[in-house]
Protein backbone atom coordinates (compact mmCIF):
# COMPACT_ATOMS: atom_id res chain seq x y z
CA UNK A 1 26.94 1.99 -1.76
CA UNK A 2 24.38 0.66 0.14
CA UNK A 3 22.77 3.80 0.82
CA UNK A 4 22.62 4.87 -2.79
CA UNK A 5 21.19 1.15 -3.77
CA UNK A 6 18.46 2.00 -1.05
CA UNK A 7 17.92 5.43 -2.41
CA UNK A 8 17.22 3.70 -5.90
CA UNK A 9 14.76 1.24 -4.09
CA UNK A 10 12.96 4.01 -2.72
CA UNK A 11 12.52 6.19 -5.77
CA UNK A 12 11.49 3.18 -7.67
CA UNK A 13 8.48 3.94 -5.36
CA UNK A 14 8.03 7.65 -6.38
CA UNK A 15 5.27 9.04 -8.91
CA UNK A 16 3.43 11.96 -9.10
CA UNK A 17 0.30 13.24 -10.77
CA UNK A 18 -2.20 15.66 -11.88
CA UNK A 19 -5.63 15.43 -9.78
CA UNK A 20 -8.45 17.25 -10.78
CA UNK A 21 -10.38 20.10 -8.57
CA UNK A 22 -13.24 17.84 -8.68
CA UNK A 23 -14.50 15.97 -5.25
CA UNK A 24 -12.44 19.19 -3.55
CA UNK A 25 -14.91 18.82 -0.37
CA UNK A 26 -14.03 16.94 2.87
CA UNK A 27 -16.97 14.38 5.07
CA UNK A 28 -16.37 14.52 8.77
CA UNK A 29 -16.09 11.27 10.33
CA UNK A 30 -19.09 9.88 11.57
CA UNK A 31 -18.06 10.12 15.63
CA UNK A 32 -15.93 12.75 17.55
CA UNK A 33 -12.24 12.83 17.15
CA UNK A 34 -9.74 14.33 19.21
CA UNK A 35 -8.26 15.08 15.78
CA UNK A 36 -6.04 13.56 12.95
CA UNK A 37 -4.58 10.15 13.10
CA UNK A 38 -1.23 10.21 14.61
CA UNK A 39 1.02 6.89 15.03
CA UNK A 40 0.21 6.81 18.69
CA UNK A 41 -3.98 6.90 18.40
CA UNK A 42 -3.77 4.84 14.94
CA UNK A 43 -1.63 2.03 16.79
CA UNK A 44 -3.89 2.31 19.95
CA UNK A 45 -6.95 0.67 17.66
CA UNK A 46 -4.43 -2.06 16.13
CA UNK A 47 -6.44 -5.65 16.16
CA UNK A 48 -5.14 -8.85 15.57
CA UNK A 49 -7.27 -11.40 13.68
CA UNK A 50 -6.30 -15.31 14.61
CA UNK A 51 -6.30 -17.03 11.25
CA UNK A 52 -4.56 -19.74 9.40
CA UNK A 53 -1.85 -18.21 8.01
CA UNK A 54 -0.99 -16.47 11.53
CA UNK A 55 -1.94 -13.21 13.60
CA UNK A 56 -2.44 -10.46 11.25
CA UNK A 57 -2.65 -7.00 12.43
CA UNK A 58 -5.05 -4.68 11.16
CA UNK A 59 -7.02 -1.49 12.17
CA UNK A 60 -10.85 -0.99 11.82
CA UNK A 61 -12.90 2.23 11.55
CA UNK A 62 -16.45 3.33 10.40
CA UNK A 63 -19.88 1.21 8.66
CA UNK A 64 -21.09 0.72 5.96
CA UNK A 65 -20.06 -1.05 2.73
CA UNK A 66 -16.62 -2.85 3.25
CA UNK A 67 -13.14 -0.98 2.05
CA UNK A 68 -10.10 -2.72 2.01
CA UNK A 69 -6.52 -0.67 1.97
CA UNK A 70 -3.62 -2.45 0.65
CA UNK A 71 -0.48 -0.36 2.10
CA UNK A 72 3.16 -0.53 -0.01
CA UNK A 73 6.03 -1.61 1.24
CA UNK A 74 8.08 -1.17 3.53
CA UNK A 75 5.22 0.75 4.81
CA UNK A 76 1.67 -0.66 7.29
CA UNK A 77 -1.35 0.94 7.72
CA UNK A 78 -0.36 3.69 9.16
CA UNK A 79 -0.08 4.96 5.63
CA UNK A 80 -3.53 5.24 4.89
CA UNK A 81 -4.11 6.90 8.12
CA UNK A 82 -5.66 10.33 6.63
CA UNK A 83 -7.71 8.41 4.31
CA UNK A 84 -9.46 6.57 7.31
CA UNK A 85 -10.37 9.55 9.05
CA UNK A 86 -11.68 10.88 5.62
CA UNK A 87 -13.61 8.00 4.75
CA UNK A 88 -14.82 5.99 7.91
CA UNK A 89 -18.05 8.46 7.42
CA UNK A 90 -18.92 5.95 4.14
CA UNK A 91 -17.21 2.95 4.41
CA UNK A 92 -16.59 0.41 7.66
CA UNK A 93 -12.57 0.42 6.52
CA UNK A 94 -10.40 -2.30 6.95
CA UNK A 95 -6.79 -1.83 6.71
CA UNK A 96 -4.23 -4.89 7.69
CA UNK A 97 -0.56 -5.21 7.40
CA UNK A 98 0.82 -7.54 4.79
CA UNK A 99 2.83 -10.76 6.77
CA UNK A 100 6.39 -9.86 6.77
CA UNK A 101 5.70 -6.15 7.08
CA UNK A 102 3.85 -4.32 10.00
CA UNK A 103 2.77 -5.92 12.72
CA UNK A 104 1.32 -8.96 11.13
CA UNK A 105 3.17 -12.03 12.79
CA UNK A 106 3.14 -14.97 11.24
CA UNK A 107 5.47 -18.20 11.92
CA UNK A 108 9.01 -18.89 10.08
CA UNK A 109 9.23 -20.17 6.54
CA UNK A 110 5.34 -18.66 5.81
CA UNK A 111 5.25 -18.17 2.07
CA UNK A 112 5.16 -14.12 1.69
CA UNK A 113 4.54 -13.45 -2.64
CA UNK A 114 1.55 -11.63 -3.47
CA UNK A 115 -0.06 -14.38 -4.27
CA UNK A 116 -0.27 -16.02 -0.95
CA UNK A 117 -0.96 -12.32 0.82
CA UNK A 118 -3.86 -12.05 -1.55
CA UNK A 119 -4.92 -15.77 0.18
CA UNK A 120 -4.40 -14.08 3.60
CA UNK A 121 -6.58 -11.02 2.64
CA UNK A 122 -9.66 -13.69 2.14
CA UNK A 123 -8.86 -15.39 5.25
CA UNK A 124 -9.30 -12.06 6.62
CA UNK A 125 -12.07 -10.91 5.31
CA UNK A 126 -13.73 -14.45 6.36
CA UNK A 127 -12.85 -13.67 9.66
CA UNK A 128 -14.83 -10.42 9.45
CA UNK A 129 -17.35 -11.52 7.79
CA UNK A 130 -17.34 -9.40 4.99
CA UNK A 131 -17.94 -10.95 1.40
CA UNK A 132 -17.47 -8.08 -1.10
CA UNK A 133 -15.03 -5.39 -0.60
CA UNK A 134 -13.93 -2.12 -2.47
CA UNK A 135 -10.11 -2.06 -2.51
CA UNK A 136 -7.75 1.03 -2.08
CA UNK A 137 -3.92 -0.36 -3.10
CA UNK A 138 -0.86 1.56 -3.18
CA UNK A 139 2.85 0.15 -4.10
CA UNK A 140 3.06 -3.80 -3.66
CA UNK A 141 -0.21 -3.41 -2.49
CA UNK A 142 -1.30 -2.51 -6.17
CA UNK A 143 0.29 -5.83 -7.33
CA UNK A 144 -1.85 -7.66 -4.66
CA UNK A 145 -4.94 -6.25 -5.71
CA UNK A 146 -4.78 -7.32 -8.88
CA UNK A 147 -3.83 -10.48 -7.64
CA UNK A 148 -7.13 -11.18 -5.55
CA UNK A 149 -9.35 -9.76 -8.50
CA UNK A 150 -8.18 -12.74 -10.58
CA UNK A 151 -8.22 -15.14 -7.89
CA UNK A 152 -11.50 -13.66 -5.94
CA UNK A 153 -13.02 -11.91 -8.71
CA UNK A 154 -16.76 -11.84 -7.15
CA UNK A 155 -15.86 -10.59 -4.01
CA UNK A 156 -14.09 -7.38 -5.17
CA UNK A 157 -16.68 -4.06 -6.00
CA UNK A 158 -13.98 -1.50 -7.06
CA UNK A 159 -10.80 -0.66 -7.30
CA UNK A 160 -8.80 2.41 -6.67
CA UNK A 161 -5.25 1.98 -7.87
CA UNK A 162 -2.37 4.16 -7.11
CA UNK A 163 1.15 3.51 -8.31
CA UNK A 164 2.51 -0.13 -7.94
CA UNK A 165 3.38 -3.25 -10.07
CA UNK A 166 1.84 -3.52 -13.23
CA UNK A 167 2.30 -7.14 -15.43
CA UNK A 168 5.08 -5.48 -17.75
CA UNK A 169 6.90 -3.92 -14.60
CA UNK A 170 7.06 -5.72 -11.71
CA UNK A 171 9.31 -5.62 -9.86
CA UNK A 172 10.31 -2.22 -11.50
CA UNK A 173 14.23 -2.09 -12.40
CA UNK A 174 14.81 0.49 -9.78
CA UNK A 175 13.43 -2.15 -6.77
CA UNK A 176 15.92 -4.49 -7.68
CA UNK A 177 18.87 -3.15 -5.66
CA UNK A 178 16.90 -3.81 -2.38
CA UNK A 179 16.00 -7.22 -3.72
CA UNK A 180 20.06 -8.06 -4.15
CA UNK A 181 20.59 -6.16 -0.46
CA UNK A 182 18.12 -8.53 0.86
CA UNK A 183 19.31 -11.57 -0.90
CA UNK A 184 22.88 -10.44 0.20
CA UNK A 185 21.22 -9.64 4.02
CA UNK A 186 22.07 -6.18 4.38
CA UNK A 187 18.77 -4.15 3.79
CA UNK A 188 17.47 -4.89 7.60
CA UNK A 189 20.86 -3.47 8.88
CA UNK A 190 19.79 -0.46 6.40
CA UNK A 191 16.40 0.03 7.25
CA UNK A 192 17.49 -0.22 11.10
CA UNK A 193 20.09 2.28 10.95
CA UNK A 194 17.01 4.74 10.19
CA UNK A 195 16.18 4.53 13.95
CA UNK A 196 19.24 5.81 15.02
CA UNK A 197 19.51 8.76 12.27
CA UNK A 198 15.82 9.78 11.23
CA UNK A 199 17.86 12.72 9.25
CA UNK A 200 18.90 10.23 7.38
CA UNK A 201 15.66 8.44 6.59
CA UNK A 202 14.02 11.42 5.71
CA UNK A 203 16.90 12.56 3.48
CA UNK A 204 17.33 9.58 1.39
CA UNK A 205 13.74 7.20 1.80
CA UNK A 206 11.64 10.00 2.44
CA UNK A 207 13.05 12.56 -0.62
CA UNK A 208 12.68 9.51 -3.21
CA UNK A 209 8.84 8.67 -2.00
CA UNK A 210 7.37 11.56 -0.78
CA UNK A 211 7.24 15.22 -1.92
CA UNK A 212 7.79 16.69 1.59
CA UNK A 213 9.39 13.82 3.88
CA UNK A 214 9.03 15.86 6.34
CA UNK A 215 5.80 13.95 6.58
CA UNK A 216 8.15 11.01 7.94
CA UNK A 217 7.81 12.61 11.34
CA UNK A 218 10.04 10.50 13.92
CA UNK A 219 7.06 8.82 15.40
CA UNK A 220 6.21 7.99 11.96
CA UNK A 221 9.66 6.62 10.95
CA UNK A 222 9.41 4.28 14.50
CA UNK A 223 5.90 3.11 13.74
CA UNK A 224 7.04 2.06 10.50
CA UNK A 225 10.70 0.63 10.92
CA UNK A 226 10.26 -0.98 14.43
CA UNK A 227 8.47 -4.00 13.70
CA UNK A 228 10.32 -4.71 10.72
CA UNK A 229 13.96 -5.22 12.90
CA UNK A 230 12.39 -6.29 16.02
CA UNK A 231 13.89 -9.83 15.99
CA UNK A 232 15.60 -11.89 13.61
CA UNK A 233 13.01 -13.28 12.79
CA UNK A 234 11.61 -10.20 11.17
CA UNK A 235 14.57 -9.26 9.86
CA UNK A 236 14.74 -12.61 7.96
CA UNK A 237 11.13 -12.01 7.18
CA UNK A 238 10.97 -8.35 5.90
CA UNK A 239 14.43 -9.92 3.49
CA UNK A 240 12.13 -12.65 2.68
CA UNK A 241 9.42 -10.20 1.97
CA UNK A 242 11.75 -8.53 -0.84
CA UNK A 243 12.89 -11.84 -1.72
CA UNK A 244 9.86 -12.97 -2.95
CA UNK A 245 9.38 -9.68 -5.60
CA UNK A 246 11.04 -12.08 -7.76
CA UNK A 247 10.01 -13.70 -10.34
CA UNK A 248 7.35 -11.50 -11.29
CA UNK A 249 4.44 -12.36 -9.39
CA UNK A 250 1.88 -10.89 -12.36
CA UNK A 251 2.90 -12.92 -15.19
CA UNK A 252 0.44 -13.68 -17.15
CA UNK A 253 -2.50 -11.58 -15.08
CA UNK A 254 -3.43 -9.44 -18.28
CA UNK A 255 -5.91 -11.61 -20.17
CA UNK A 256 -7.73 -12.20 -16.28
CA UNK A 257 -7.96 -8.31 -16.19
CA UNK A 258 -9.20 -7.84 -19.23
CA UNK A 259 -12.50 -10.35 -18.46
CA UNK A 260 -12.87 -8.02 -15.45
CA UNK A 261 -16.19 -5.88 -15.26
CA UNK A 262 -15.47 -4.38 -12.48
CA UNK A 263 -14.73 -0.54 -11.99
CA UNK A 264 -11.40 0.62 -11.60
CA UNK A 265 -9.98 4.14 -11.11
CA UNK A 266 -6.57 5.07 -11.23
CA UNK A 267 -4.80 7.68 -9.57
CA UNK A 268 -1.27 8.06 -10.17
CA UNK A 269 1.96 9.71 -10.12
CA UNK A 270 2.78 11.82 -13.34
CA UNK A 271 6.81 12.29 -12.50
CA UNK A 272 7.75 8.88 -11.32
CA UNK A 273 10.26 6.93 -13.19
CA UNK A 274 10.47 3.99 -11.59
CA UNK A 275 5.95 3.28 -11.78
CA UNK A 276 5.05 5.75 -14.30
CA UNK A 277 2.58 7.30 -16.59
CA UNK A 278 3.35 3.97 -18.49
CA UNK A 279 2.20 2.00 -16.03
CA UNK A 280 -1.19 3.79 -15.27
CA UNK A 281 -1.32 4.54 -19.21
CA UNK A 282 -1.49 0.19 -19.32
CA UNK A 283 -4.03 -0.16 -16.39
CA UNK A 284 -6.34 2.18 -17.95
CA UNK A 285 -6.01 0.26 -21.42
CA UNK A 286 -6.49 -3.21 -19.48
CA UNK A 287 -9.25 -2.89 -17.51
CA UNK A 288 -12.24 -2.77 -19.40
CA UNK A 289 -13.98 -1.13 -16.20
CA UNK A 290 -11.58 1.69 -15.91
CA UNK A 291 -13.01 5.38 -15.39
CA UNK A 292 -9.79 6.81 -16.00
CA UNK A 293 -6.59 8.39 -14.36
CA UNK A 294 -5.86 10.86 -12.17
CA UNK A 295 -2.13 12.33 -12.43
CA UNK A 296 -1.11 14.13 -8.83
CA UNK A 297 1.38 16.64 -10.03
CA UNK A 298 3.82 16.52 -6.58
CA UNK A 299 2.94 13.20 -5.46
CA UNK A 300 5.70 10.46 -5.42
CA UNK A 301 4.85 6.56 -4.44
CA UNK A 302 3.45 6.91 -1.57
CA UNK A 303 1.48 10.69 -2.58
CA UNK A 304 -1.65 9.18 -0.59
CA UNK A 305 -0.15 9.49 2.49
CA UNK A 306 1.00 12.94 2.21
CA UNK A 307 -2.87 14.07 0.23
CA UNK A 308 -5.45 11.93 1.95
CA UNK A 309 -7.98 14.41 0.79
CA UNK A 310 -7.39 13.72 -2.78
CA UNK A 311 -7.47 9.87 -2.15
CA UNK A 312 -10.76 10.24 -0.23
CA UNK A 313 -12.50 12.42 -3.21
CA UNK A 314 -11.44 9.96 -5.65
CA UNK A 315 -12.63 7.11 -3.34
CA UNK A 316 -15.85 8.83 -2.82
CA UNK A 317 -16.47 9.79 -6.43
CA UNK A 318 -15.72 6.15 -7.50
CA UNK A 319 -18.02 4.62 -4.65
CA UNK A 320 -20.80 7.05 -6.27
CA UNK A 321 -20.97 9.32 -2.52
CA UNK A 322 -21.75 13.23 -3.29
């Protein structure tokens, strides 16, 4: 049972879409690179930036402009790993892990809705001195970035949304049964167990989120899972994490979106029934700033992952780079 309530969690995540053959063409990265981003060399530039709300993990690449990528859960990131080396040509790209995922450490009992991870990405960006940011979200990240536009409103430039929470669905029906394993205390023991059997991770996690989980390569699957079970106190954290999906953490965000000016673009998964077409169908009505949506025909939740070049087109397209 438990495995089948994960399996539901997971595919909650999936979506798919239809992307356009515009913005086909790929930008080298502005220095040498021994070649793609791989757990081991993304890891190797991990930071940690000393703020109020704890150590927070994040990785830095490139110049310009600030970008800010919101990763989904129970992902860090690593997931936007392609996009980095796709995009660090345009954009000096910031990319932290949310507290109670990654490798983010922050101290017992710290709050961990969206609301208060929204807080942390300010402190963050304070840190780094950076005062305006565009904003690539994904999954809970998605939910997050919607929460800083309303509560930071002036310091966000764009935003590229793939599949996540929207006000009417969040947290999606199908994310539920991880929420009851981790108010029961089970879904670390679940997650863990992925370790030991990455078959099994790829065959039930992977197939509900990604169109080929092959792409959850065993490095990946270690990079990902370790953190979260690497004491109890992240165990209790990464529940805590879940935990705090409920109540809805977007009530009442709408009418704040809808004041926005700011220009969104949404890319999104066309097959997904847990986030789907609905959901990007409402983002695109909300936002008054919207310049449509992209549907990625294979893509599941966490499609930017797997097609990096489709998230940097978009990205560069919506930044207004050739």
């Amino acid at each position: 049972m438990r495995r089948r309530q994960f399996l539901q969690m997971t595919a909650a995540a999936a979506a798919t879409g239809m992307f356009g053959g515009a913005f086909a063409r790929d930008l080298a990265r502005p220095t040498p690179a021994a070649g793609p981003s791989n757990p081991a060399t993304f890891g190797a530039d991990r930071r940690f930036a000393s703020l109020p709300v704890g150590r927070i993990a994040y990785i830095e690449r490139g110049r310009g402009p600030a970008a800010l990528f919101l990763h989904g859960a129970p992902l860090n990131g690593l997931q936007w790993r392609g996009a980095l080396d796709r995009l660090a040509a345009h954009r000096r790209c910031i990319v932290p892990d949310f507290m109670g995922l990654g490798y983010s450490e922050v101290p017992a009992g710290r709050s961990l809705a969206a609301a208060d991870q929204a807080g942390m990405l300010a402190e963050l960006l304070d840190a780094l001195h950076e005062p305006r940011v565009d904003i690539v979200a994904s999954d809970i990240g998605t939910a997050v970035a919607q929460l800083f536009l309303r509560r930071f409103p002036d310091r966000v430039r764009s935003l590229l949304l793939t599949n996540g929470d929207v006000e009417p669905d969040s947290p999606a029906a199908k994310v539920k049964p991880a929420i009851a394993m981790a108010r029961a205390g089970t879904l670390a023991d679940t997650t863990a167990a992925w370790l030991t059997d990455k078959a099994l991770a790829r065959s039930t996690f992977g197939a509900a989120v990604y169109h080929d989980p092959n792409v959850l390569t065993d490095e990946v699957i270690e990079y990902y899972v370790t953190p979260l079970v690497a004491s109890p106190l992240r165990r209790e954290q990464y529940h805590a994490f879940h935990l705090a999906m409920e109540p809805n953490p977007l009530v009442g965000i709408e009418a704040e979106l809808r004041k926005s000016s700011v220009p969104v673009r949404i890319v999104w998964g066309a097959s997904d029934d847990i986030f789907g077409p609905k959901d990007a169908h409402y983002l695109d009505g909300v936002f008054p700033g919207s310049r449509g949506i992209g549907f990625v025909p294979k893509g599941k939740l966490f499609f930017p992952e797997e097609y990096p070049d489709m998230i940097a087109a978009e990205a560069r397209h919506l930044w207004g780079i050739a």
